[in-house]
C-alpha atoms as a PDB file:
ATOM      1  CA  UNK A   1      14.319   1.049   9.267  1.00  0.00           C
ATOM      2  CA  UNK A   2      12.133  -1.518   7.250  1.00  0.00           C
ATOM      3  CA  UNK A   3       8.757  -2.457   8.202  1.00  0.00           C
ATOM      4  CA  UNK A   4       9.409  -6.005   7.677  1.00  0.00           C
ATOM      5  CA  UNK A   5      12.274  -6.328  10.680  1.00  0.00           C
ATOM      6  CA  UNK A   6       9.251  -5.263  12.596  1.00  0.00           C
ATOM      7  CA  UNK A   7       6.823  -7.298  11.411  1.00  0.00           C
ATOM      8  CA  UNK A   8      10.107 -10.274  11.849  1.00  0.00           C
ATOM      9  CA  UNK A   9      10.280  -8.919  15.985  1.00  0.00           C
ATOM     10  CA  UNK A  10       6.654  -9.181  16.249  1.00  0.00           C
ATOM     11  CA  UNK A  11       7.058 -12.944  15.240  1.00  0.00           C
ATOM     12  CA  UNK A  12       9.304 -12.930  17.655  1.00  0.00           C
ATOM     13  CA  UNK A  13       7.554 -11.504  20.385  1.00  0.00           C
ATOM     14  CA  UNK A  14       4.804 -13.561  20.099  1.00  0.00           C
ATOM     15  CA  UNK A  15       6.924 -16.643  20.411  1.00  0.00           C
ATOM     16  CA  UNK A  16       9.612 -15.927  22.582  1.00  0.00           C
ATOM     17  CA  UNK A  17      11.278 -17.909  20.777  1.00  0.00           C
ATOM     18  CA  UNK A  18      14.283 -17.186  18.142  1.00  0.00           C
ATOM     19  CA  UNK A  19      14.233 -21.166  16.232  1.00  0.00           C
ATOM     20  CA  UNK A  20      10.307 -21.476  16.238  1.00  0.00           C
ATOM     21  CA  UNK A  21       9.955 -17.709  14.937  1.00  0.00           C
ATOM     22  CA  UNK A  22      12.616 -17.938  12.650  1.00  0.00           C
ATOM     23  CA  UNK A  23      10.541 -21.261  11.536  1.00  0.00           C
ATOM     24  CA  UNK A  24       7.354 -19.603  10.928  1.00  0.00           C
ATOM     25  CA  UNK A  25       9.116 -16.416   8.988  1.00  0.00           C
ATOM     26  CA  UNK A  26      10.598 -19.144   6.649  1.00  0.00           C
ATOM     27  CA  UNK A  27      14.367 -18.100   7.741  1.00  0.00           C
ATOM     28  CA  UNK A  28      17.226 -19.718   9.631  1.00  0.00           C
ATOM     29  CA  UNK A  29      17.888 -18.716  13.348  1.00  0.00           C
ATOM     30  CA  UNK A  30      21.053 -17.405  12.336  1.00  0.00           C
ATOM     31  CA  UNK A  31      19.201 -15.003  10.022  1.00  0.00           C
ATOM     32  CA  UNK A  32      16.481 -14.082  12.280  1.00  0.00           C
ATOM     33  CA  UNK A  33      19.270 -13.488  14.923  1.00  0.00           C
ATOM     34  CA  UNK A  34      21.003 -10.848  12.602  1.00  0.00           C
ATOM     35  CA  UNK A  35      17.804  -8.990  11.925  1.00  0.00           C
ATOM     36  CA  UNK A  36      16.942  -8.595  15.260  1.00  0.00           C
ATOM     37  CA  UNK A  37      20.566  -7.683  16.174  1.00  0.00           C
ATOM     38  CA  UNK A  38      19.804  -5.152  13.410  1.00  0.00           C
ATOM     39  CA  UNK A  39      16.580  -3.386  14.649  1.00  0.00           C
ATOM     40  CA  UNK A  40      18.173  -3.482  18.060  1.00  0.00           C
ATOM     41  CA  UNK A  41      21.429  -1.426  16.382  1.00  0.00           C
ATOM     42  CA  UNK A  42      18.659   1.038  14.368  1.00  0.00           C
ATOM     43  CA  UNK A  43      16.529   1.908  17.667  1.00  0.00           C
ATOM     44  CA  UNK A  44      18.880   2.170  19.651  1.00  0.00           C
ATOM     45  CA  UNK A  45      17.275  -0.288  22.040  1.00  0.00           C
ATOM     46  CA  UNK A  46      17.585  -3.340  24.098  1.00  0.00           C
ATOM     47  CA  UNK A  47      14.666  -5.578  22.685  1.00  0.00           C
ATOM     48  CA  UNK A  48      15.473  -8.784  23.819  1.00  0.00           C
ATOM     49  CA  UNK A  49      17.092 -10.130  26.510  1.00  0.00           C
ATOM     50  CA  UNK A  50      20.235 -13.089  25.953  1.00  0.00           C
ATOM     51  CA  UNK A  51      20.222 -15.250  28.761  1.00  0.00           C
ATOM     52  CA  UNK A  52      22.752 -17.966  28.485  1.00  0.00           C
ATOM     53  CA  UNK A  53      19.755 -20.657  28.435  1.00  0.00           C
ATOM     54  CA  UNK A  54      16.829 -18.818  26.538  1.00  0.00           C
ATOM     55  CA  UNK A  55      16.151 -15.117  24.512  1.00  0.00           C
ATOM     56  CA  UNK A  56      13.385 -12.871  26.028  1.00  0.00           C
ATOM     57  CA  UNK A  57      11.703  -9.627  25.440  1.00  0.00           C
ATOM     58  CA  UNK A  58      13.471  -7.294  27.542  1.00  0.00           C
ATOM     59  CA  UNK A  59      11.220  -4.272  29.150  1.00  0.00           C
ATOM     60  CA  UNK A  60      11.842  -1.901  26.192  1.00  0.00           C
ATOM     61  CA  UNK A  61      10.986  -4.548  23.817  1.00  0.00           C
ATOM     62  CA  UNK A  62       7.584  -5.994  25.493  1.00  0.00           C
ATOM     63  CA  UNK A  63       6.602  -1.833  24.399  1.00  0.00           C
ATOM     64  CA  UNK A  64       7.976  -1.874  21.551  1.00  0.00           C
ATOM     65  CA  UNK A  65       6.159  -5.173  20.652  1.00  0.00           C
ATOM     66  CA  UNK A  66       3.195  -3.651  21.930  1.00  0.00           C
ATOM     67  CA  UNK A  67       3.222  -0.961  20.234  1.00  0.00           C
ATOM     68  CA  UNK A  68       4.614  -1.862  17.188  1.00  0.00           C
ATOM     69  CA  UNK A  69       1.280  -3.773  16.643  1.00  0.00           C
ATOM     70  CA  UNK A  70      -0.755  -0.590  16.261  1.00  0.00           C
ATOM     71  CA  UNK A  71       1.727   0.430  13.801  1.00  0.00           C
ATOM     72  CA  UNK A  72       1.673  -2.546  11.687  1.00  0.00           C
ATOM     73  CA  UNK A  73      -2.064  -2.872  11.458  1.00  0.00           C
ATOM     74  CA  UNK A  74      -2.261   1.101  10.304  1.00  0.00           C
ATOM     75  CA  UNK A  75       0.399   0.509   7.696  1.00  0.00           C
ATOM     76  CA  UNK A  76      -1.557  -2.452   6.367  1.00  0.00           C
ATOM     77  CA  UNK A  77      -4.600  -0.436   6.338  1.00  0.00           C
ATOM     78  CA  UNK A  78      -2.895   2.461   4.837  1.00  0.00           C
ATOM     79  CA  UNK A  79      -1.194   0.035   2.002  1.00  0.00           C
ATOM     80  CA  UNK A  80      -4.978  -1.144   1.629  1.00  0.00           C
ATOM     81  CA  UNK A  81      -6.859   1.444   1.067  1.00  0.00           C
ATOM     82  CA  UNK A  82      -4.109   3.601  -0.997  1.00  0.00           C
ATOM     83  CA  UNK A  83      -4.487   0.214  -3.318  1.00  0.00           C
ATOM     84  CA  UNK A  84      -8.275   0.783  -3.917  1.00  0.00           C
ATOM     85  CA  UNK A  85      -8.000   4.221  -4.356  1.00  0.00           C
ATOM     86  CA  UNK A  86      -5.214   3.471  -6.861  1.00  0.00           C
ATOM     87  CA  UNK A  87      -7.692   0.726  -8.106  1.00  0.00           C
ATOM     88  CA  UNK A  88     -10.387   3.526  -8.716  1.00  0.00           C
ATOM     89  CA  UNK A  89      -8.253   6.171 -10.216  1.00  0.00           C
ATOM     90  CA  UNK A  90      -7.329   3.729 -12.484  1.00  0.00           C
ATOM     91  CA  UNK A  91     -11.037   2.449 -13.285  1.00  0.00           C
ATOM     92  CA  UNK A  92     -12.437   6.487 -13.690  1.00  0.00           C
ATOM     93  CA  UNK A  93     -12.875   8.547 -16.309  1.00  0.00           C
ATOM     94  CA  UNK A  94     -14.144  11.972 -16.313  1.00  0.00           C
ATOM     95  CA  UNK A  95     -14.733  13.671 -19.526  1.00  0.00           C
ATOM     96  CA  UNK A  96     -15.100  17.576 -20.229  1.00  0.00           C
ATOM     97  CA  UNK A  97     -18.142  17.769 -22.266  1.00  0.00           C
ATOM     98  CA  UNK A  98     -18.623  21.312 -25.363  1.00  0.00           C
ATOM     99  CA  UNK A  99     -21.659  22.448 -25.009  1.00  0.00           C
ATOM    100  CA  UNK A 100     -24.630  21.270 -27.196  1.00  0.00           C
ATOM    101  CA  UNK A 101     -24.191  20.951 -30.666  1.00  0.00           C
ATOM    102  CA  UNK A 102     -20.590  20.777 -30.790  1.00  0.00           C
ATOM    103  CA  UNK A 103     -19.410  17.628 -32.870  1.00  0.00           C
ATOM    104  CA  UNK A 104     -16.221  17.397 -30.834  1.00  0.00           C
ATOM    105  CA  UNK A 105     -18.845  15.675 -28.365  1.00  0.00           C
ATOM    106  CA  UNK A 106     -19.723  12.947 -30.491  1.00  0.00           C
ATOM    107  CA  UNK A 107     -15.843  11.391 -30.142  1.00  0.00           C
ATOM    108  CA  UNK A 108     -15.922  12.398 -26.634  1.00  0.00           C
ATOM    109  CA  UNK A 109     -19.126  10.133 -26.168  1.00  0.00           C
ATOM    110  CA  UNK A 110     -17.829   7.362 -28.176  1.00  0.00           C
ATOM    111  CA  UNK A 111     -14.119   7.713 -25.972  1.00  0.00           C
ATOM    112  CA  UNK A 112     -16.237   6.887 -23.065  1.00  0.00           C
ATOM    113  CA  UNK A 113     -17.700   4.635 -24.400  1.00  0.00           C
ATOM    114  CA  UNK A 114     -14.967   2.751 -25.389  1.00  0.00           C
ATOM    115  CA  UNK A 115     -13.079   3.129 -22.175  1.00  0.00           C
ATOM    116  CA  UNK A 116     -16.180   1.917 -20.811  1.00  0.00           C
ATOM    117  CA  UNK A 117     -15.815  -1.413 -22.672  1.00  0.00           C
ATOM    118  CA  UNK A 118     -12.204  -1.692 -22.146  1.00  0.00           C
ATOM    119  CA  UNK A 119     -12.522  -1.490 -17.960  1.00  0.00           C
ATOM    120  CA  UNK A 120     -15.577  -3.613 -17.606  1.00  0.00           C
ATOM    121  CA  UNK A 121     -17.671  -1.695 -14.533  1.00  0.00           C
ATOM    122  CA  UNK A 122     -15.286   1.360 -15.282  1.00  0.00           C
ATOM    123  CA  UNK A 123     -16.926   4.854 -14.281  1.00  0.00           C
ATOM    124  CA  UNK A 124     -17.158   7.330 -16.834  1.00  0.00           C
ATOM    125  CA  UNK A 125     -18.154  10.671 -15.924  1.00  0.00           C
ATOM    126  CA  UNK A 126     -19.444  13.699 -18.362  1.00  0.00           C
ATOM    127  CA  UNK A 127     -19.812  17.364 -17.362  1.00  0.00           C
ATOM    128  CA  UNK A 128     -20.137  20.381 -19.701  1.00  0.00           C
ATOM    129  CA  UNK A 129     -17.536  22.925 -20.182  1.00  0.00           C
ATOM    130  CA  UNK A 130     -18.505  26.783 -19.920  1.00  0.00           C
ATOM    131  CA  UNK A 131     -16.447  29.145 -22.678  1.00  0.00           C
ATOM    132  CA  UNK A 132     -14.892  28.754 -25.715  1.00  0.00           C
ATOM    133  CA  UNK A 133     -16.335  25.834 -28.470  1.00  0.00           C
ATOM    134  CA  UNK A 134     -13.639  24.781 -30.109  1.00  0.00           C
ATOM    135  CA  UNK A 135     -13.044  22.164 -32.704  1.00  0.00           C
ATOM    136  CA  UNK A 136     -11.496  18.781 -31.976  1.00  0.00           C
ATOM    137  CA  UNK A 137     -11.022  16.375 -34.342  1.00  0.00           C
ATOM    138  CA  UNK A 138     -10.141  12.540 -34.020  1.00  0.00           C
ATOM    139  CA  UNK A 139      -6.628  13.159 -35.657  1.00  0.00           C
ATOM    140  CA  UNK A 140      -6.089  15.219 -32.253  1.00  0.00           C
ATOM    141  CA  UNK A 141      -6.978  12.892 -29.790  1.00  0.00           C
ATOM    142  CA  UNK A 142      -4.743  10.432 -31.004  1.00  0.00           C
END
């Protein structure tokens, strides 16, 4: 099931109304009317009544509506704040100091600080490894 049939039936729910919701969404009726005909066929429910005058939520979809809300509004959140974490991975560095008085450090510093320059406000972390002191060399890094 996609989200946005839901997000289509809670346009629909709040209007009652299958033209002015299908206005709003930026759809014809006719397209509106298939989706809905759609979500109804994936539940498994009856979501909105057809009288031979007018459309209406039916009991099971005045629930669903209302609960469908809750669900929206966390999957929005969710989508939000998955983005700034993506944001912040992307905008992070953490770099695996030698310890002191290795030259490997001195490109390390200067990686930094160049990622630094590249991601203006970018964090750039340093901590010192324990063990071994190898070489690195620029040709390496590359």
């Amino acid at each position: 099931m996609h989200i946005e049939l839901i997000k289509e039936f809670q346009v629909f729910a709040l209007t009652q109304n299958l033209s002015k919701a299908a206005k709003e969404l930026h759809m014809t009726q006719s397209c509106l009317g298939k989706h809905m005909a759609e979500l109804e066929s994936e539940t498994g429910l009856e979501l909105i009544n057809h009288d031979s005058k007018r459309v209406s939520l039916a009991p099971a979809g005045k629930y669903f509506a209302q609960e469908t809300s809750t669900m929206i509004a966390v999957w929005e959140d969710c989508l939000r704040r998955c983005k700034e974490i993506q944001k912040q991975a992307q905008e992070s560095l953490s770099i695996a100091i030698f310890l002191e008085g290795n030259p490997s450090n001195d490109i390390l510093f200067q990686l930094g600080r160049d990622y630094r320059k590249e991601r203006k406000g970018a964090e750039v972390t340093f901590s010192k490894l324990v063990g071994a002191n190898p070489m690195i060399t620029s040709e390496m890094l590359v």
